[in-house]
N, C-alpha and C. Protein backbone atom coordinates (compact mmCIF):
# COMPACT_ATOMS: atom_id res chain seq x y z
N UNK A 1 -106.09 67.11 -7.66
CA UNK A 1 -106.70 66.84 -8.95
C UNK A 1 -107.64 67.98 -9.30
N UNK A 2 -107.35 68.21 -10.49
CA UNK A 2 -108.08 69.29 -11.27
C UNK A 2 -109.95 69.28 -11.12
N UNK A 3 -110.92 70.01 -10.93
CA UNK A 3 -111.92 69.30 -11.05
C UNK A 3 -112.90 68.98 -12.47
N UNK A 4 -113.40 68.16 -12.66
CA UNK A 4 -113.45 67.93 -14.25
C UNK A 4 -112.54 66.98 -14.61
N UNK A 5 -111.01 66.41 -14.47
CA UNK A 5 -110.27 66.06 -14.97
C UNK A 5 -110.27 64.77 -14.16
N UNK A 6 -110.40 63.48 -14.61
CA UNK A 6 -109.75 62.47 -13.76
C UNK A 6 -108.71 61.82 -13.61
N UNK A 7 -107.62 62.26 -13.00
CA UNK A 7 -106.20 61.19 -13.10
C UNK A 7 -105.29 60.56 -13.04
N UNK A 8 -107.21 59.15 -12.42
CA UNK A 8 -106.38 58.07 -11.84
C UNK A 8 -105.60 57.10 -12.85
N UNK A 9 -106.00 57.11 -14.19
CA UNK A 9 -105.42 56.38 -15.09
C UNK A 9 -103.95 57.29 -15.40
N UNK A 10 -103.62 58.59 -14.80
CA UNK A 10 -102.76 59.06 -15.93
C UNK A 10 -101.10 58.47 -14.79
N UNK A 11 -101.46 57.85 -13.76
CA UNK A 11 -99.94 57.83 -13.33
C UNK A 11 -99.76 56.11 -12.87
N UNK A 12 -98.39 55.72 -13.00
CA UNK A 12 -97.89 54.64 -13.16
C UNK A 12 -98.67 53.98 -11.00
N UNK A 13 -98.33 52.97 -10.84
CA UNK A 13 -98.80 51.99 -10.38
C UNK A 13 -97.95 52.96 -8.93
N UNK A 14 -98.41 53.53 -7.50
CA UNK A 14 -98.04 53.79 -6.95
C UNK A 14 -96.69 54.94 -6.95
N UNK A 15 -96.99 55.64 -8.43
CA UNK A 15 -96.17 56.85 -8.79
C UNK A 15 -97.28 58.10 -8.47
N UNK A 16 -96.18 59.21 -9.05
CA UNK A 16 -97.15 60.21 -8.66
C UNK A 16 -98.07 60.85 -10.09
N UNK A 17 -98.88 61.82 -9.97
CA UNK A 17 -99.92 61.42 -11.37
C UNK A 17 -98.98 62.57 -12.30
N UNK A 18 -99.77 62.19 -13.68
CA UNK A 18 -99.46 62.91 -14.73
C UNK A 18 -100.66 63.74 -15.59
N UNK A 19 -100.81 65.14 -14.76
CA UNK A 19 -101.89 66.02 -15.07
C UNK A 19 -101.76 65.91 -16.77
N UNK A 20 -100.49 66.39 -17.33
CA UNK A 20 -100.98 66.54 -18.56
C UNK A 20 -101.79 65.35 -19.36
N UNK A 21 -101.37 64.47 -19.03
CA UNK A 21 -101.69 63.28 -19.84
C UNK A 21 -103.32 62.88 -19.50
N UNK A 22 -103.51 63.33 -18.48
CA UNK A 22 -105.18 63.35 -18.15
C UNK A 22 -105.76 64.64 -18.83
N UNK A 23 -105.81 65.78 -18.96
CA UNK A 23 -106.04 66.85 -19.63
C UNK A 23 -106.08 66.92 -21.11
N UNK A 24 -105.10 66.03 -21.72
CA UNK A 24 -105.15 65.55 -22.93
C UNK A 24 -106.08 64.70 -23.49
N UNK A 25 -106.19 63.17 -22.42
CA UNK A 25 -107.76 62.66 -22.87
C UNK A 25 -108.74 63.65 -22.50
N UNK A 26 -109.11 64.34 -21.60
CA UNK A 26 -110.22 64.97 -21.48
C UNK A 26 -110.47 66.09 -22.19
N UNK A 27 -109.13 66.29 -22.83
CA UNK A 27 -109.78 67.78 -24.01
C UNK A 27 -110.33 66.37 -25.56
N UNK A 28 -109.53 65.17 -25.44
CA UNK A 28 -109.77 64.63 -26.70
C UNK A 28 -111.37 64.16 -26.19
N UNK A 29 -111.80 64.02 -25.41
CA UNK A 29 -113.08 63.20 -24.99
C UNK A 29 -114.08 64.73 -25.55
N UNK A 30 -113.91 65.54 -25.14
CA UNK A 30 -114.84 66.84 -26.05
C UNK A 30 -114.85 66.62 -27.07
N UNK A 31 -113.75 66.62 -27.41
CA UNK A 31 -113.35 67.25 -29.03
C UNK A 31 -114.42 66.14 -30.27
N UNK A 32 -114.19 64.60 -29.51
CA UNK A 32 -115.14 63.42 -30.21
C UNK A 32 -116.57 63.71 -29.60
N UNK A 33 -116.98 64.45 -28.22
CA UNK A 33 -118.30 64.33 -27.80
C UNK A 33 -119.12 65.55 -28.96
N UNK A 34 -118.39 66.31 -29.20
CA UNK A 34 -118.71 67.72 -29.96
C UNK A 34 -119.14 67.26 -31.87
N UNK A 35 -117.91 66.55 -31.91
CA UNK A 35 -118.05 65.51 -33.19
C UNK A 35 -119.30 65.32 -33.38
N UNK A 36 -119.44 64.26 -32.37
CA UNK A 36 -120.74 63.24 -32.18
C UNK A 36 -122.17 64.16 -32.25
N UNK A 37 -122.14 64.92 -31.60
CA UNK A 37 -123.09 66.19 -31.71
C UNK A 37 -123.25 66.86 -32.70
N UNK A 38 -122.41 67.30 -33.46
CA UNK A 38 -122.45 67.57 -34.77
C UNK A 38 -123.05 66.90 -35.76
N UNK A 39 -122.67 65.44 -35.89
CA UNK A 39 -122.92 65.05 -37.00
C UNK A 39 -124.28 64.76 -36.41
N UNK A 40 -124.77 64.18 -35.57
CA UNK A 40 -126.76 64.07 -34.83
C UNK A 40 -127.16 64.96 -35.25
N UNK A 41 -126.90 66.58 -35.15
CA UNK A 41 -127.88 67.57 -35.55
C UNK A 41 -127.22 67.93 -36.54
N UNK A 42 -126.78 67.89 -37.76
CA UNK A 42 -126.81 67.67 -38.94
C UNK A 42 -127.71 66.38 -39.56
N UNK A 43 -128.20 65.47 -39.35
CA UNK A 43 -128.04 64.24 -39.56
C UNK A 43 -130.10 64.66 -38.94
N UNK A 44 -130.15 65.16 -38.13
CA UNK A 44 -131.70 65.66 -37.28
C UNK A 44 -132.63 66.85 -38.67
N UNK A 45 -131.13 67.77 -39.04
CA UNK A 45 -132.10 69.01 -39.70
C UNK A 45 -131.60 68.54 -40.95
N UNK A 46 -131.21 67.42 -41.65
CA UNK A 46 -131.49 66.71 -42.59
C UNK A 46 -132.55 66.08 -42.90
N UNK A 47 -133.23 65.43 -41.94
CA UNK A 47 -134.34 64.93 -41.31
C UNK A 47 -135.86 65.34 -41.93
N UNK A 48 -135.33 66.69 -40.92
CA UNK A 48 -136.01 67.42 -40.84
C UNK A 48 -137.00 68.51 -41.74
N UNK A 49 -135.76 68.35 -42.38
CA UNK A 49 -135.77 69.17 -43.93
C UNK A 49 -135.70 68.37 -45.03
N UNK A 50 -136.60 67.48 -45.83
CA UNK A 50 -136.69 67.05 -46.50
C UNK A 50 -136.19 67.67 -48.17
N UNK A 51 -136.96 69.16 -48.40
CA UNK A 51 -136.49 70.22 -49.18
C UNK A 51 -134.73 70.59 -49.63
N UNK A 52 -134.35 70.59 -48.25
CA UNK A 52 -133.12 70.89 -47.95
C UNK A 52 -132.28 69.95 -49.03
N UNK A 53 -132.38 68.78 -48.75
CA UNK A 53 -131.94 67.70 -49.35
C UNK A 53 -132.26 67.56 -50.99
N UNK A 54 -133.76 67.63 -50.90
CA UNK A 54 -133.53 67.90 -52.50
C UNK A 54 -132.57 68.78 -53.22
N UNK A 55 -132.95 69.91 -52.71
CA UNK A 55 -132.18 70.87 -53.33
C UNK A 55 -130.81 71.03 -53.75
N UNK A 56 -130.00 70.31 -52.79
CA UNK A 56 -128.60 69.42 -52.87
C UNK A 56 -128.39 68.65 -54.05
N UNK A 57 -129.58 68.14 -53.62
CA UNK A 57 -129.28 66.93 -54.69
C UNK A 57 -129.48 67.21 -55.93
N UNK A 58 -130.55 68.02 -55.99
CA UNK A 58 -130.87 68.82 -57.43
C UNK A 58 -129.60 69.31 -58.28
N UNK A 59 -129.04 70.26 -57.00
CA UNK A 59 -127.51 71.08 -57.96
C UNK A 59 -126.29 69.60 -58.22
N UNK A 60 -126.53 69.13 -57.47
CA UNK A 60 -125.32 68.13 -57.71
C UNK A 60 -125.69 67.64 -58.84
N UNK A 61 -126.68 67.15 -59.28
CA UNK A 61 -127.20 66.58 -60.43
C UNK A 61 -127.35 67.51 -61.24
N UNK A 62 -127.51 68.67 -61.62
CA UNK A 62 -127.33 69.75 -62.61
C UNK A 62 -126.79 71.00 -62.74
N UNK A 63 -125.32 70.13 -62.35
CA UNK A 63 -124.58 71.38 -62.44
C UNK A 63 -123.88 71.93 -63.47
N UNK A 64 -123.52 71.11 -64.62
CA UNK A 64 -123.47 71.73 -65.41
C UNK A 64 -124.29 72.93 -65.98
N UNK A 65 -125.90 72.18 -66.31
CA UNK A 65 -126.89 73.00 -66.71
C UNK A 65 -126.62 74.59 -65.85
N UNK A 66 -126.95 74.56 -64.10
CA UNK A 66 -126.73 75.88 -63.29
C UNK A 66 -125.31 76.61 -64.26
N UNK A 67 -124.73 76.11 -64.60
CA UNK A 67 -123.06 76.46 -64.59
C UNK A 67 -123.66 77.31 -66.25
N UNK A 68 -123.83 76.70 -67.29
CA UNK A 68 -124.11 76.92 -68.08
C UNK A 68 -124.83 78.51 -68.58
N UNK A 69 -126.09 78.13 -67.07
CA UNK A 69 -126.94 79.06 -67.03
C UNK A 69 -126.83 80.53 -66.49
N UNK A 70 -126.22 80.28 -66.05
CA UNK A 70 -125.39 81.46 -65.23
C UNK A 70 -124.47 82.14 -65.94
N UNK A 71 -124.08 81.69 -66.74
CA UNK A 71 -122.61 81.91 -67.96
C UNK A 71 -123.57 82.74 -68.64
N UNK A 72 -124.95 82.24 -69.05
CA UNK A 72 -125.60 82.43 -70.39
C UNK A 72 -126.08 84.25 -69.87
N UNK A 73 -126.88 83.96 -68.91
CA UNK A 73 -127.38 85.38 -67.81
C UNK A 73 -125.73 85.94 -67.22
N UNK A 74 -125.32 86.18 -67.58
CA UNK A 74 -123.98 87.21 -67.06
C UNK A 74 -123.53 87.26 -68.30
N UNK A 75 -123.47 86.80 -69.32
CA UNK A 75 -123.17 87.66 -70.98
C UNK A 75 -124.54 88.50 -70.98
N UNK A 76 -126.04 87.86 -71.17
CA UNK A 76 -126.51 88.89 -71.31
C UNK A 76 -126.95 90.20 -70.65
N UNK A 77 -126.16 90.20 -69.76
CA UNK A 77 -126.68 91.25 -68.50
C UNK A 77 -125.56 91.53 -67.56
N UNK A 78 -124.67 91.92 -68.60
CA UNK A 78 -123.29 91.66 -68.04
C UNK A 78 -123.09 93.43 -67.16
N UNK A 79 -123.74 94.11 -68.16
CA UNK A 79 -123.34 95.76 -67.16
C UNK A 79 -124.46 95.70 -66.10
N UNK A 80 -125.60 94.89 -65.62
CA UNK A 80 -126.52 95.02 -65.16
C UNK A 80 -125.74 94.26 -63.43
N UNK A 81 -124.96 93.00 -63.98
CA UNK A 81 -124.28 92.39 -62.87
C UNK A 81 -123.38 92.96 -62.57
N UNK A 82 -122.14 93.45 -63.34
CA UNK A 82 -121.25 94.21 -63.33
C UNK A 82 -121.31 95.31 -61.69
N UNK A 83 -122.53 96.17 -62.14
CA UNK A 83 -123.32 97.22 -61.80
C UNK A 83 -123.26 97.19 -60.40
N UNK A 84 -123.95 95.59 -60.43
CA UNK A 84 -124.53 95.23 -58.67
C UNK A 84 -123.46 94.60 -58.17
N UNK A 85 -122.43 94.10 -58.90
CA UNK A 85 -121.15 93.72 -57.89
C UNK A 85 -120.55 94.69 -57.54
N UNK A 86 -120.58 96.24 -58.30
CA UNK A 86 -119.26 97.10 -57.39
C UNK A 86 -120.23 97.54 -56.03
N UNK A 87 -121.49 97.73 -56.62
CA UNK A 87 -122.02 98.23 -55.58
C UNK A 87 -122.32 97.18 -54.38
N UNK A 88 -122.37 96.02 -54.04
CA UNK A 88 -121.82 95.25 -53.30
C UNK A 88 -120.21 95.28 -52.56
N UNK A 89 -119.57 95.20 -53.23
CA UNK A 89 -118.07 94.99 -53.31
C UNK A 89 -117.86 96.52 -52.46
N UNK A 90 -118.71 97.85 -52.84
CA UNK A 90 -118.62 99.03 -52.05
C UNK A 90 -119.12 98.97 -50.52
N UNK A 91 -120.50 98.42 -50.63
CA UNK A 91 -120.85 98.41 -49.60
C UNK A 91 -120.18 97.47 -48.33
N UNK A 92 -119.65 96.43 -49.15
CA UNK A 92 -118.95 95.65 -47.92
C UNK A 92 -117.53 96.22 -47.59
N UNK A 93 -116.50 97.24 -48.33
CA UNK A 93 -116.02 97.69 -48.24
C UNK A 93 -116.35 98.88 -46.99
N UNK A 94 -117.01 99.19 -46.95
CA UNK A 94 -117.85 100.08 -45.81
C UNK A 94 -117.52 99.52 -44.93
N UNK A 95 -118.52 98.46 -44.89
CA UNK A 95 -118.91 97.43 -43.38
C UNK A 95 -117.50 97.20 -42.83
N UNK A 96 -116.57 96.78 -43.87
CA UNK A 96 -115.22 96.08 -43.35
C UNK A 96 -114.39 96.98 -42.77
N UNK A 97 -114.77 98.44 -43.14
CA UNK A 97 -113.68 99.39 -42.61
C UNK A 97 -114.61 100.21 -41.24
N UNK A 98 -115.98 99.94 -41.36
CA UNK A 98 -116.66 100.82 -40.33
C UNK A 98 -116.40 99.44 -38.95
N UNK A 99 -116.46 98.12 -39.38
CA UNK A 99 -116.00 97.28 -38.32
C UNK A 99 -114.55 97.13 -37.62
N UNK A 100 -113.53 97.22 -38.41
CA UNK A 100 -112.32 98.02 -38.28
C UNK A 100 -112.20 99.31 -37.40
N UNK A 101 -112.67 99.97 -37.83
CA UNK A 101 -112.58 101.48 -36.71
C UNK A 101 -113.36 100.89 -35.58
N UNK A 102 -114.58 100.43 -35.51
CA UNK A 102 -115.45 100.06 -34.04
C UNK A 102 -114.62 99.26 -33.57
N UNK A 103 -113.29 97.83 -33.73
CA UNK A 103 -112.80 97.16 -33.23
C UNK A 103 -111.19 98.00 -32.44
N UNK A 104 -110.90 99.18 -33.20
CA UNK A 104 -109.83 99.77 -32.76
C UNK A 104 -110.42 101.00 -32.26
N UNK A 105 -111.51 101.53 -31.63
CA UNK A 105 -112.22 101.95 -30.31
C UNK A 105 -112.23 101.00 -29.38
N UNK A 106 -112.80 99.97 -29.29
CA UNK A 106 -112.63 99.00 -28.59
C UNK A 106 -111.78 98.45 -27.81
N UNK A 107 -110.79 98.07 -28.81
CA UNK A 107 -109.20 98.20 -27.97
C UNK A 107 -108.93 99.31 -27.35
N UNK A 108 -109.14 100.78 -27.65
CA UNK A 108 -108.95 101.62 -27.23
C UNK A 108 -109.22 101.78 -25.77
N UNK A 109 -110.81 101.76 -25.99
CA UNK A 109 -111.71 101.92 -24.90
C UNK A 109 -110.92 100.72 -23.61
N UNK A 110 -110.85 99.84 -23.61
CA UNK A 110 -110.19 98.71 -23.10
C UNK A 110 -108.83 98.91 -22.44
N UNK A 111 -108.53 99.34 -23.12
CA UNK A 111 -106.25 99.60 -22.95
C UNK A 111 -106.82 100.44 -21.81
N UNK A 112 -107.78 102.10 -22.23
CA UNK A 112 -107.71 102.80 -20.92
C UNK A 112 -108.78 102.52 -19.38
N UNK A 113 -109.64 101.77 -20.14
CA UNK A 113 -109.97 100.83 -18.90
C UNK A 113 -109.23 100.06 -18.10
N UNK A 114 -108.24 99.57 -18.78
CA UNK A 114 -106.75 98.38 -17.96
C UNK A 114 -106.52 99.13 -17.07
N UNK A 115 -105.90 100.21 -17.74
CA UNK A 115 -104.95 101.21 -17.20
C UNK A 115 -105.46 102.07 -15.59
N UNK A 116 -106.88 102.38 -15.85
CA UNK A 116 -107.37 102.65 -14.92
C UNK A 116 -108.25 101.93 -13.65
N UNK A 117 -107.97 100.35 -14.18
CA UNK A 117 -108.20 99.60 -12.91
C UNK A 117 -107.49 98.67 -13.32
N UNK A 118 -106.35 98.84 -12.73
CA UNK A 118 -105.18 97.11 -12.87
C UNK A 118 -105.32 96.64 -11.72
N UNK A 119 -105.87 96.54 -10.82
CA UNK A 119 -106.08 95.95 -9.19
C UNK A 119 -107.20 94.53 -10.00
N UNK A 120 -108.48 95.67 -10.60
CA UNK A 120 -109.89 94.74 -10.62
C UNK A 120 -109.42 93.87 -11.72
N UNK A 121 -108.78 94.43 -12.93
CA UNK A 121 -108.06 93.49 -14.22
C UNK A 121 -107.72 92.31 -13.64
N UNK A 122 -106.79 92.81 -12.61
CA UNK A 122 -105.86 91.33 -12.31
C UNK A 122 -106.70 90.09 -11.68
N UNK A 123 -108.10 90.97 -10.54
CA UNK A 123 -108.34 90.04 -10.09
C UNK A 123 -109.32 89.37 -11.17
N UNK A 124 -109.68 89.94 -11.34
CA UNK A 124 -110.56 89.49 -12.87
C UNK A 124 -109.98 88.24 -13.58
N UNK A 125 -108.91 88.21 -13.79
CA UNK A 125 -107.57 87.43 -14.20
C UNK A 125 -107.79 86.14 -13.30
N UNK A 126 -107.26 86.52 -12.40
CA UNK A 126 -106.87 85.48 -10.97
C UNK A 126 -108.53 84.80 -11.32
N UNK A 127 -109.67 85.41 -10.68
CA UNK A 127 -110.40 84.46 -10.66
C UNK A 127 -110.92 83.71 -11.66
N UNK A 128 -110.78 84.12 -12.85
CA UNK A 128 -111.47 83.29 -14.13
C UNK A 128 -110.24 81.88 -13.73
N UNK A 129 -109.03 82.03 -13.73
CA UNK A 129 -107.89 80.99 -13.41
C UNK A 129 -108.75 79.84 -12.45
N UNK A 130 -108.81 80.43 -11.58
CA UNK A 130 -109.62 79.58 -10.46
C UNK A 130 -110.72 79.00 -10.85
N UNK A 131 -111.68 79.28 -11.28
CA UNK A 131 -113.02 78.83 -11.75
C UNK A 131 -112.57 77.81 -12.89
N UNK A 132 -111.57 77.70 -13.75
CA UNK A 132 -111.37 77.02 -15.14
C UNK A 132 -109.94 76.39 -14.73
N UNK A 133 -109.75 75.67 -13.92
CA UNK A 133 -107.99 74.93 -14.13
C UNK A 133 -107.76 74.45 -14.97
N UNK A 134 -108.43 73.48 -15.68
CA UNK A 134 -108.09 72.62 -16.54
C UNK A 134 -107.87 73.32 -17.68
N UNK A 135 -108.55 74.72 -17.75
CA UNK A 135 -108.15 75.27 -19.38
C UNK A 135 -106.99 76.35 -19.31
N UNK A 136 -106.92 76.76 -17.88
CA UNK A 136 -105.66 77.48 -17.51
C UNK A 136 -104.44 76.46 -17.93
N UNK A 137 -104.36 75.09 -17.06
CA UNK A 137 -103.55 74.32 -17.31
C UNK A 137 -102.70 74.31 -19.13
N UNK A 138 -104.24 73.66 -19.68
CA UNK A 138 -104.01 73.28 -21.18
C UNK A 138 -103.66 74.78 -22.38
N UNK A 139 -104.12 75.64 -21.44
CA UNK A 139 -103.60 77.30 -22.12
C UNK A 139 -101.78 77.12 -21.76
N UNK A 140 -101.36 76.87 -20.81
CA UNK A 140 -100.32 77.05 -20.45
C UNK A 140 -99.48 76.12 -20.84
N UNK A 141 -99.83 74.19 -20.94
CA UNK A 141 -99.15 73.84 -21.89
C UNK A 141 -99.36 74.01 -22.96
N UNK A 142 -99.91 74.44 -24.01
CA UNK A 142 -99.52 74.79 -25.37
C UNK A 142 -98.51 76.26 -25.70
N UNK A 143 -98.72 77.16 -24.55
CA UNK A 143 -97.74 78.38 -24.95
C UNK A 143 -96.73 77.72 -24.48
N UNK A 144 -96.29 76.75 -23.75
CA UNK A 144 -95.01 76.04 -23.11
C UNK A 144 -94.38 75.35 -24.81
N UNK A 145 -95.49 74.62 -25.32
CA UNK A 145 -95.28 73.80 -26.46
C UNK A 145 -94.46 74.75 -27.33
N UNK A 146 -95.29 76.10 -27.81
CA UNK A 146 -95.24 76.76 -29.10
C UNK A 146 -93.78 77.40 -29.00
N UNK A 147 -93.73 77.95 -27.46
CA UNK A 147 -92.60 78.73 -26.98
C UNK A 147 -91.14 78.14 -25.71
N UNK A 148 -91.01 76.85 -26.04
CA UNK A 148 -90.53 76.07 -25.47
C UNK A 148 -89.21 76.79 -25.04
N UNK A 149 -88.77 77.13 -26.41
CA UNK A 149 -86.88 77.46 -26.14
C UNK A 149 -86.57 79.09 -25.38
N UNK A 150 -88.03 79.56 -25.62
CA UNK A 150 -87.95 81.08 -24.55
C UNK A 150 -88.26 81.09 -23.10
N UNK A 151 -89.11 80.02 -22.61
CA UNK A 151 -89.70 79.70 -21.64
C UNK A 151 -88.04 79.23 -20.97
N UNK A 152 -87.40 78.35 -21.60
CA UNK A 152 -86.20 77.85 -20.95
C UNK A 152 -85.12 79.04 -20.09
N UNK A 153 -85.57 79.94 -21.44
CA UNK A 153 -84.02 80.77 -21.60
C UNK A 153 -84.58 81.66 -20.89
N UNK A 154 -85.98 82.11 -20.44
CA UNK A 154 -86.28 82.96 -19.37
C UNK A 154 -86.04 82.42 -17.71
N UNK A 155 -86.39 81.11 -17.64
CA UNK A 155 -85.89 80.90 -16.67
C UNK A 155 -84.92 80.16 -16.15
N UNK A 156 -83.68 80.22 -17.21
CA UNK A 156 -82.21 79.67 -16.93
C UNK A 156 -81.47 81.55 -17.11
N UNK A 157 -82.34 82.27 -16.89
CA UNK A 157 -81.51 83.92 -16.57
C UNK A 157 -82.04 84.18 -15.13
N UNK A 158 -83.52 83.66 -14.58
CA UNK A 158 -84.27 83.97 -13.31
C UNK A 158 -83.02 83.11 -12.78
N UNK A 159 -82.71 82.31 -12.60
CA UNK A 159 -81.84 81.34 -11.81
C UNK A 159 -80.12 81.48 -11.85
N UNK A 160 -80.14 81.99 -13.04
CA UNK A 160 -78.48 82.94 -12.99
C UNK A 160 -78.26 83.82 -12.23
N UNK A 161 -79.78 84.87 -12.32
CA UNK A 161 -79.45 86.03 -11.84
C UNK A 161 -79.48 86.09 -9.80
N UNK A 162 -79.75 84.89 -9.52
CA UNK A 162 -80.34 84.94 -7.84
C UNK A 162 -80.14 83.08 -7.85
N UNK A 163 -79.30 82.67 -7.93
CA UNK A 163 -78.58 81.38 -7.47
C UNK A 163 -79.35 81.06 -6.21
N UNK A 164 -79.22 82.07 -5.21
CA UNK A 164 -79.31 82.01 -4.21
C UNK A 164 -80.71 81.44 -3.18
N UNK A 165 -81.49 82.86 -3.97
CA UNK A 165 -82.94 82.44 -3.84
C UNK A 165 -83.53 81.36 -4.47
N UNK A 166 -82.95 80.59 -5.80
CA UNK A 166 -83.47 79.28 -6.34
C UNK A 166 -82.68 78.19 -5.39
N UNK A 167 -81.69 78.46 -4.81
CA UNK A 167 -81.77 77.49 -4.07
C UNK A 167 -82.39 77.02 -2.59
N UNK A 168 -82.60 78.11 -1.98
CA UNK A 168 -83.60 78.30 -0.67
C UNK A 168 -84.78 77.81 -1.09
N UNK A 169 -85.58 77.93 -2.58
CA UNK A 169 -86.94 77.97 -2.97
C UNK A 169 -86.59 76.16 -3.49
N UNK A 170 -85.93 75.93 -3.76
CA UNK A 170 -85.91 74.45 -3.72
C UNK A 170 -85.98 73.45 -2.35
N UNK A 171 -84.73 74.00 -1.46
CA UNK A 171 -84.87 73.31 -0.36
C UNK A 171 -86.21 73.40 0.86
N UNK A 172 -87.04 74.65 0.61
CA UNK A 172 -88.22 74.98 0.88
C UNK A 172 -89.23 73.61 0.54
N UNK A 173 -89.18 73.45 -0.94
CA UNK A 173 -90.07 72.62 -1.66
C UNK A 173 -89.52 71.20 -1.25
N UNK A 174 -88.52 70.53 -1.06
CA UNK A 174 -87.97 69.72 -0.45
C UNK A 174 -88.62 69.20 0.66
N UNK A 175 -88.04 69.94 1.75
CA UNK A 175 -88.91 70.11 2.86
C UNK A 175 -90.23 69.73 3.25
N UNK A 176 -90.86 70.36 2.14
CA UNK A 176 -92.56 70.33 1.75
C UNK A 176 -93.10 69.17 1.36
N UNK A 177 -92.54 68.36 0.72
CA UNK A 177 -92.32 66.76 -0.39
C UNK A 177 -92.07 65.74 0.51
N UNK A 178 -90.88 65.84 1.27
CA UNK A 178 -90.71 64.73 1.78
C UNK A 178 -90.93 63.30 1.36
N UNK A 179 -91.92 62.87 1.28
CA UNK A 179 -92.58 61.68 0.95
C UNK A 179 -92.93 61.64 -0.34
N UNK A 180 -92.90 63.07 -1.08
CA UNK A 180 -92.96 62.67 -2.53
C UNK A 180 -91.52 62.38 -3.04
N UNK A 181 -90.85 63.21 -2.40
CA UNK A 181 -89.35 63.02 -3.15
C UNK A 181 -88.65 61.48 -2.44
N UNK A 182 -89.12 60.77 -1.43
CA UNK A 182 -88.33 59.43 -1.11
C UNK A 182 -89.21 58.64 -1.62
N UNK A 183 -90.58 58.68 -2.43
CA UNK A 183 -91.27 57.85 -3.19
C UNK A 183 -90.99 57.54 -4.76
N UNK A 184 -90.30 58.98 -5.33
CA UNK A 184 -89.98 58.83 -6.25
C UNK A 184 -88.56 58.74 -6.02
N UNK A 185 -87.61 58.55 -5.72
CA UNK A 185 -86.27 58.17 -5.20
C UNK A 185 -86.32 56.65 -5.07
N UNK A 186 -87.34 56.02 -4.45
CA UNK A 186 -87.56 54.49 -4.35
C UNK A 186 -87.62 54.08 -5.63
N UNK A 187 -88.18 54.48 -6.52
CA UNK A 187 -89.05 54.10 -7.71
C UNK A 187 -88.06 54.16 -8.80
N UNK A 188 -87.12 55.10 -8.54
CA UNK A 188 -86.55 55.68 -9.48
C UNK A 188 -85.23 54.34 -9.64
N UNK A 189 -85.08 54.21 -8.09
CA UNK A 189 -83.50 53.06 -7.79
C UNK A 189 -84.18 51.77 -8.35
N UNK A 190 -85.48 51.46 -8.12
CA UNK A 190 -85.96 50.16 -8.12
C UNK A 190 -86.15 50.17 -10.25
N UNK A 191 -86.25 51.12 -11.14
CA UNK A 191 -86.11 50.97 -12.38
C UNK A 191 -84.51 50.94 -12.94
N UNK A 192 -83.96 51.64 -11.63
CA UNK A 192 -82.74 51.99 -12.73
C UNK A 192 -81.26 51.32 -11.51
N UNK A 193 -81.51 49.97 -11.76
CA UNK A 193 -80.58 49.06 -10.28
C UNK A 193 -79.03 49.90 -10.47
N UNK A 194 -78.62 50.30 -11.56
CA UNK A 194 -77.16 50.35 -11.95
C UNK A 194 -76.78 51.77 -11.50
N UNK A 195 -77.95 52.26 -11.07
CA UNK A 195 -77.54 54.04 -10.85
C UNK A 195 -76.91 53.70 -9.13
């Protein structure tokens, strides 16, 4: 069992368990605890902020008038706004392309960092895996989900191409089971009498 994950509810009555189906409540048990948290500190700096609230409430209640008013000040000061939107519209144009080049250094910088330590990368790799199962797991079923029919067809060619070795690597795992595979063999005759 994963740690973090509990799952004794996820498998049938003396079967063997079903990780995903435990990983699934426990990503949904965040997902509502995070909720719940959200709406408290929203609900706290509402509170909190008495102002805040007016002010809401103010525009909701006069929005036409804002709407109006704004119409009225942008006819009369129309080259004055005009003016300050390109020069806005320039400057973020900047930002967006000077963040652009710093993000493709970055990658840059990175790719030849890989390149020059793929030993420490990998383990780097390996151990974040170890420290996080449950999100390794739930990373891995969803690219299984998204990419189902390539995942197949990659490994119905691994097993074309070396028959041989998938079958040694089965009877290996066999071997290894024992008692899982005549538990689920019991289980399996005792649902299905006619097989």
């Amino acid at each position: 069992m994963s740690a973090g994950v509990d799952d004794s509810s996820a498998r049938p009555v003396g079967g063997p368990t079903d990780p995903h189906a435990a990983w699934l409540r426990a990503g949904q048990a965040r997902q509502q605890a995070k909720r719940a948290e959200q709406e408290q500190s929203a609900a706290a700096s509402a509170a909190a902020d008495p102002k805040r609230d007016y002010a809401k409430r103010y525009r909701e209640e006069h929005r036409e008038e804002i709407r109006a008013y704004r119409a009225k000040y942008h006819a009369e000061n129309r080259d004055e706004v005009n003016r300050k939107n390109r020069e806005y519209m320039r400057e973020r144009s900047r930002k967006m392309r000077a963040q652009k080049e710093r993000r493709e250094k970055d990658r840059e910088r990175v790719r030849r960092w890989t390149e020059a330590n793929r030993e420490r990368k990998r383990e780097t790799i390996r151990r974040w895996h170890a420290e996080h199962p449950e999100k390794t797991a739930e990373y891995s079923r969803r690219y299984y989900e998204r990419n189902r029919d390539a995942v197949l067809a990659r490994a119905r060619q691994r097993r074309d191409q070396s028959p041989e070795k998938v079958k040694a690597s089965s009877r290996d795992w066999q071997q290894r089971n024992r008692e899982h595979l005549t538990e689920w063999q019991r289980q399996y005759r005792a649902e299905n009498p006619d097989v």
